[in-house]
PDB file of N, CA and C in Angstrom:
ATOM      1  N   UNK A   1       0.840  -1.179   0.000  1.00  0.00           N
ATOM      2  CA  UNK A   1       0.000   0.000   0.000  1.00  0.00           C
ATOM      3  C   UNK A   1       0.885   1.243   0.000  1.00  0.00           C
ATOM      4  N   UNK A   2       0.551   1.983  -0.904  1.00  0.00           N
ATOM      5  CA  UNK A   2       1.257   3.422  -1.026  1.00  0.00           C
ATOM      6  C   UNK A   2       1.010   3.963   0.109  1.00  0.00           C
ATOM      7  N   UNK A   3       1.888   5.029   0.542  1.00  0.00           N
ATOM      8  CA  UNK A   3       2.081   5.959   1.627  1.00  0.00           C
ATOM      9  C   UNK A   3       2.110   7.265   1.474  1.00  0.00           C
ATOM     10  N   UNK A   4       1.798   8.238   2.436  1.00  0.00           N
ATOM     11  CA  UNK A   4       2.686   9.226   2.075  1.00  0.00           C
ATOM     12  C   UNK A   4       3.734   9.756   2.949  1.00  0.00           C
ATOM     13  N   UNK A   5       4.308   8.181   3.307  1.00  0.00           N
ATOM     14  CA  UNK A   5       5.760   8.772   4.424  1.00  0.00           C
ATOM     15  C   UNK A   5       7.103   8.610   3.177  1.00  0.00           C
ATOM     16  N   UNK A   6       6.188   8.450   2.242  1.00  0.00           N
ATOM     17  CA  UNK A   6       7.455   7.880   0.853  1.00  0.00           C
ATOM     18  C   UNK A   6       7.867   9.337   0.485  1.00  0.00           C
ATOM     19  N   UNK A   7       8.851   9.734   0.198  1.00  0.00           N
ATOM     20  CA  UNK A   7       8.891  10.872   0.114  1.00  0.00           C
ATOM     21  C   UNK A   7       8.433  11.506  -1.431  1.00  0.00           C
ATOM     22  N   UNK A   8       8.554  10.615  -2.489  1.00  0.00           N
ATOM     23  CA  UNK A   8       7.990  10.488  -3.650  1.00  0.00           C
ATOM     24  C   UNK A   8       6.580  11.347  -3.945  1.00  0.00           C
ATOM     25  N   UNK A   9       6.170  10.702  -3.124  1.00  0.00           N
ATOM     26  CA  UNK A   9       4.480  10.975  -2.756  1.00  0.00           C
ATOM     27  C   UNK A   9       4.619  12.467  -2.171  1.00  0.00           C
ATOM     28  N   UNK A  10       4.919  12.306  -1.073  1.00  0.00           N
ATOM     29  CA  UNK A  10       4.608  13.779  -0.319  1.00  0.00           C
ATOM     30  C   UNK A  10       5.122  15.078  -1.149  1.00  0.00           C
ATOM     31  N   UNK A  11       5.928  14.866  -1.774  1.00  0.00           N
ATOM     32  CA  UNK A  11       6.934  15.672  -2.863  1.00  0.00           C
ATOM     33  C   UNK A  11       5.875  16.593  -4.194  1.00  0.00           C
ATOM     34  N   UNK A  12       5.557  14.886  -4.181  1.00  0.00           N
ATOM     35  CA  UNK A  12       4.235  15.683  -5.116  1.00  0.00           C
ATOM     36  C   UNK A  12       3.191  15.871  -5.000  1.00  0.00           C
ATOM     37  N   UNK A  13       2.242  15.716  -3.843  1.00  0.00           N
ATOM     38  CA  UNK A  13       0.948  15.628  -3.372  1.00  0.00           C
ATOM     39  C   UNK A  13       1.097  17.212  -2.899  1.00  0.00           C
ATOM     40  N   UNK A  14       1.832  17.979  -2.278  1.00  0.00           N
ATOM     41  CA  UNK A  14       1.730  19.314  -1.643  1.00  0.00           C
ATOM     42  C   UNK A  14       2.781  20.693  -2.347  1.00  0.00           C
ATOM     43  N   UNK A  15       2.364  21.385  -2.956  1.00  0.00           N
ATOM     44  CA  UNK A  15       2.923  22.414  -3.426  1.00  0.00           C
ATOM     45  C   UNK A  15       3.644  23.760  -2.792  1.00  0.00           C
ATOM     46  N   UNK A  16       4.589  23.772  -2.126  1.00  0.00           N
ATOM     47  CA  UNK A  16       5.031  24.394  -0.810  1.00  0.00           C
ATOM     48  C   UNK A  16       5.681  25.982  -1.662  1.00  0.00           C
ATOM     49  N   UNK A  17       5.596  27.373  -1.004  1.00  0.00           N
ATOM     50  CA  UNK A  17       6.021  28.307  -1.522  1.00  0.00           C
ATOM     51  C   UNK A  17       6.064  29.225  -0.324  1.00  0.00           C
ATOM     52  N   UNK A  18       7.364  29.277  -0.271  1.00  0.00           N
ATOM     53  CA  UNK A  18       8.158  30.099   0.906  1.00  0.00           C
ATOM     54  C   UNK A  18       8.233  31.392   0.650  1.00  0.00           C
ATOM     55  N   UNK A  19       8.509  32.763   1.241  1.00  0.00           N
ATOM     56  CA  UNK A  19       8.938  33.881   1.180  1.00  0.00           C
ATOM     57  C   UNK A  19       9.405  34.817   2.623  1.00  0.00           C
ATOM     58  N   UNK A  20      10.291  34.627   3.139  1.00  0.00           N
ATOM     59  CA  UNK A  20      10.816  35.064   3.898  1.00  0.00           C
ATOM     60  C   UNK A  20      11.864  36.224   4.071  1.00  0.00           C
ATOM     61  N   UNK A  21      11.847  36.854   5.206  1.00  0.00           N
ATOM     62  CA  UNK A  21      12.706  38.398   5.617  1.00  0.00           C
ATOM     63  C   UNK A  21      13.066  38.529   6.674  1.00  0.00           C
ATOM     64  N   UNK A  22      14.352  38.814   7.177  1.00  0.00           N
ATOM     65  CA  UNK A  22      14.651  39.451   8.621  1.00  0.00           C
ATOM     66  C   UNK A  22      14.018  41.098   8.474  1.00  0.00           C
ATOM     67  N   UNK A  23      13.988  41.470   9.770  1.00  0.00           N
ATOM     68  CA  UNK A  23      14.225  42.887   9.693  1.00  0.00           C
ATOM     69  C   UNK A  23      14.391  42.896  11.251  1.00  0.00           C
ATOM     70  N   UNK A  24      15.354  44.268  12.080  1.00  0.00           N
ATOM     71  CA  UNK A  24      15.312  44.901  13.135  1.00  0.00           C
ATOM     72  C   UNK A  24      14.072  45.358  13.702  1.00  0.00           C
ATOM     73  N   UNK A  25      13.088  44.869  14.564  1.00  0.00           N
ATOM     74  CA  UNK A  25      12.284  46.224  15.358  1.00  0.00           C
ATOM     75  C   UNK A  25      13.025  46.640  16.526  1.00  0.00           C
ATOM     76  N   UNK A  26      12.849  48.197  15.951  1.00  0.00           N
ATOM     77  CA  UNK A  26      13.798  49.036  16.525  1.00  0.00           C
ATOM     78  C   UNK A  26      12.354  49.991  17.794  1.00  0.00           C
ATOM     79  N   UNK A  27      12.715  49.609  19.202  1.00  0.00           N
ATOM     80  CA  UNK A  27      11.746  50.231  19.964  1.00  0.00           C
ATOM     81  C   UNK A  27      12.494  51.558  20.642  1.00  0.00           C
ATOM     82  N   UNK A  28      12.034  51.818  21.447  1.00  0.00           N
ATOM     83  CA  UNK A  28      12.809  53.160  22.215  1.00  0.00           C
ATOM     84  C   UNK A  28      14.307  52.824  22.369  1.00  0.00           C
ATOM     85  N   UNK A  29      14.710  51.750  22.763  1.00  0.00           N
ATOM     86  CA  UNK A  29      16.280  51.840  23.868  1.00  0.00           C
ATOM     87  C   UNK A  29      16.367  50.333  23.204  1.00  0.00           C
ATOM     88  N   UNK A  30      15.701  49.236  22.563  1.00  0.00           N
ATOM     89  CA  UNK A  30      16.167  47.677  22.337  1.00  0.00           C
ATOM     90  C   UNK A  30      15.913  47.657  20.819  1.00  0.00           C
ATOM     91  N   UNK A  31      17.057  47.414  20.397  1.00  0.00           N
ATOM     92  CA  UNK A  31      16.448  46.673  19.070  1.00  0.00           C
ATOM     93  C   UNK A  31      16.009  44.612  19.033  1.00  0.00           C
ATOM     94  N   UNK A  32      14.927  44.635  18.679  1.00  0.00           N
ATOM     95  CA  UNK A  32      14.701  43.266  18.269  1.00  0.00           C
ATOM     96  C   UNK A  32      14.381  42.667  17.552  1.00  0.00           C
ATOM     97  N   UNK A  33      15.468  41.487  17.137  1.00  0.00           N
ATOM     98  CA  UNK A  33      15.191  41.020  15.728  1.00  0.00           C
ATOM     99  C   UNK A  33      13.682  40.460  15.274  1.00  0.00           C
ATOM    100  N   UNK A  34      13.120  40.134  14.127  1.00  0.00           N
ATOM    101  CA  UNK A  34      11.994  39.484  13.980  1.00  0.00           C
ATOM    102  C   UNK A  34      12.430  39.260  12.627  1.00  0.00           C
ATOM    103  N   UNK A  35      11.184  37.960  11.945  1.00  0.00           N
ATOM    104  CA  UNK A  35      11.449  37.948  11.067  1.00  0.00           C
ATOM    105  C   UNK A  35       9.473  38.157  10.199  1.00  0.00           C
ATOM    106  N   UNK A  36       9.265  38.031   8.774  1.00  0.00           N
ATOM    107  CA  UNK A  36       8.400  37.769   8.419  1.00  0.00           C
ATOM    108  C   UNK A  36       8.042  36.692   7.215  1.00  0.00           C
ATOM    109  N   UNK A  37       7.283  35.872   7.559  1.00  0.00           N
ATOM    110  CA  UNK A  37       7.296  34.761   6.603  1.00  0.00           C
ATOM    111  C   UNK A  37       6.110  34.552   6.519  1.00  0.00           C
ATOM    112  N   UNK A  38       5.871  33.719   4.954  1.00  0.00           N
ATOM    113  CA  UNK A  38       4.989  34.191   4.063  1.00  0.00           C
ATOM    114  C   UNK A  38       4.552  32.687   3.036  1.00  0.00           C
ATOM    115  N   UNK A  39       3.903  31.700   3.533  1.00  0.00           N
ATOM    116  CA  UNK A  39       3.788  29.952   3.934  1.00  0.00           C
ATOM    117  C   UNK A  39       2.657  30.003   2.715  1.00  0.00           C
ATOM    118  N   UNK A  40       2.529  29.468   1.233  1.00  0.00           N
ATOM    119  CA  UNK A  40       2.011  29.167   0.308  1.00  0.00           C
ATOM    120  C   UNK A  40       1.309  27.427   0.186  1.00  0.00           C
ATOM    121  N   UNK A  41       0.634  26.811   0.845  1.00  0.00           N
ATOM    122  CA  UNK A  41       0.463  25.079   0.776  1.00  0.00           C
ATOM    123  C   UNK A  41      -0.657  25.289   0.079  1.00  0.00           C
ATOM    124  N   UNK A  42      -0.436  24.542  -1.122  1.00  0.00           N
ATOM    125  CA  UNK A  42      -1.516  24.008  -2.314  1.00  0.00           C
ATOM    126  C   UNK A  42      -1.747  22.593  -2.277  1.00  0.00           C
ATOM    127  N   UNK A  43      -2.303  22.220  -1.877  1.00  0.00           N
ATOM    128  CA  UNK A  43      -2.972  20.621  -1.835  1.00  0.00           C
ATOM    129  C   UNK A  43      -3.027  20.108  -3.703  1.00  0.00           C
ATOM    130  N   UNK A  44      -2.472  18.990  -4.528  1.00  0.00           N
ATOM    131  CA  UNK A  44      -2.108  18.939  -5.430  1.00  0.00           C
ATOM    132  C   UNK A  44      -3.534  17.281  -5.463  1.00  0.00           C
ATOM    133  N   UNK A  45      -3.558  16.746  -4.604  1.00  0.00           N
ATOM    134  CA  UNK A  45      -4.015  15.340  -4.607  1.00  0.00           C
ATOM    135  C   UNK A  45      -5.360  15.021  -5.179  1.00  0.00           C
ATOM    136  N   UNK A  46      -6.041  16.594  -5.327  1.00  0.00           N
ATOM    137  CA  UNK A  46      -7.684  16.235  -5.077  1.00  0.00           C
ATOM    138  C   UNK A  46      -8.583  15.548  -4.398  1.00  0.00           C
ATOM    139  N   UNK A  47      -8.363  15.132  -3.031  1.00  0.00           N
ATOM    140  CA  UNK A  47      -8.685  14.582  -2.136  1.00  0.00           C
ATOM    141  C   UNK A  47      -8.092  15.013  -0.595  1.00  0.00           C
ATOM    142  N   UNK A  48      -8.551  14.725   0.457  1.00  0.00           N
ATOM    143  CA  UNK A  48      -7.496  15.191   1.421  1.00  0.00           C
ATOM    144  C   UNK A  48      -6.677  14.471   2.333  1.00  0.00           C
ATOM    145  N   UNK A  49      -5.704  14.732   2.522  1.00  0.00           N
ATOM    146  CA  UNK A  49      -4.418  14.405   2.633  1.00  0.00           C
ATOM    147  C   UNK A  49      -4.686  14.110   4.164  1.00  0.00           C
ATOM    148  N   UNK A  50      -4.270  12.411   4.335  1.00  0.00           N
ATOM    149  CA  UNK A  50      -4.734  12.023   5.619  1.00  0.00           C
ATOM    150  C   UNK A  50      -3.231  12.760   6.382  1.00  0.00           C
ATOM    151  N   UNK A  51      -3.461  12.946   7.984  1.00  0.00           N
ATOM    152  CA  UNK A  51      -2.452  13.611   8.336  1.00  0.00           C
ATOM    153  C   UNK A  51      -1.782  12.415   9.740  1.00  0.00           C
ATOM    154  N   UNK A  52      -1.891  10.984   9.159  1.00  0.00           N
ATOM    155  CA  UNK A  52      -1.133  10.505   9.943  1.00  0.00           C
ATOM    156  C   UNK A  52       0.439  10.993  10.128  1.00  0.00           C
TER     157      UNK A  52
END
């Protein structure tokens, strides 16, 4: 029985699209880093994707 711990499968069943950034927040007296990211998941299977 096919899986999708195969990596074959999972590779192509989910369409993943990243976009990521550092930047400084700069407050009165601390600067602190943060970042912002930007998570694209397209389900490819037409069905849904059991989440064992």
């Amino acid at each position: 029985m096919q899986s999708y711990r195969a990596p074959e499968l999972y590779e192509k069943a989910v369409d993943m699209k990243v976009d990521a950034y550092a930047y400084l927040w700069r407050d009165v007296v601390t600067p602190t880093p943060a970042a912002h990211v930007k998570v694209e998941l397209t389900n490819k299977t037409g069905h849904v994707i059991p989440d064992g």
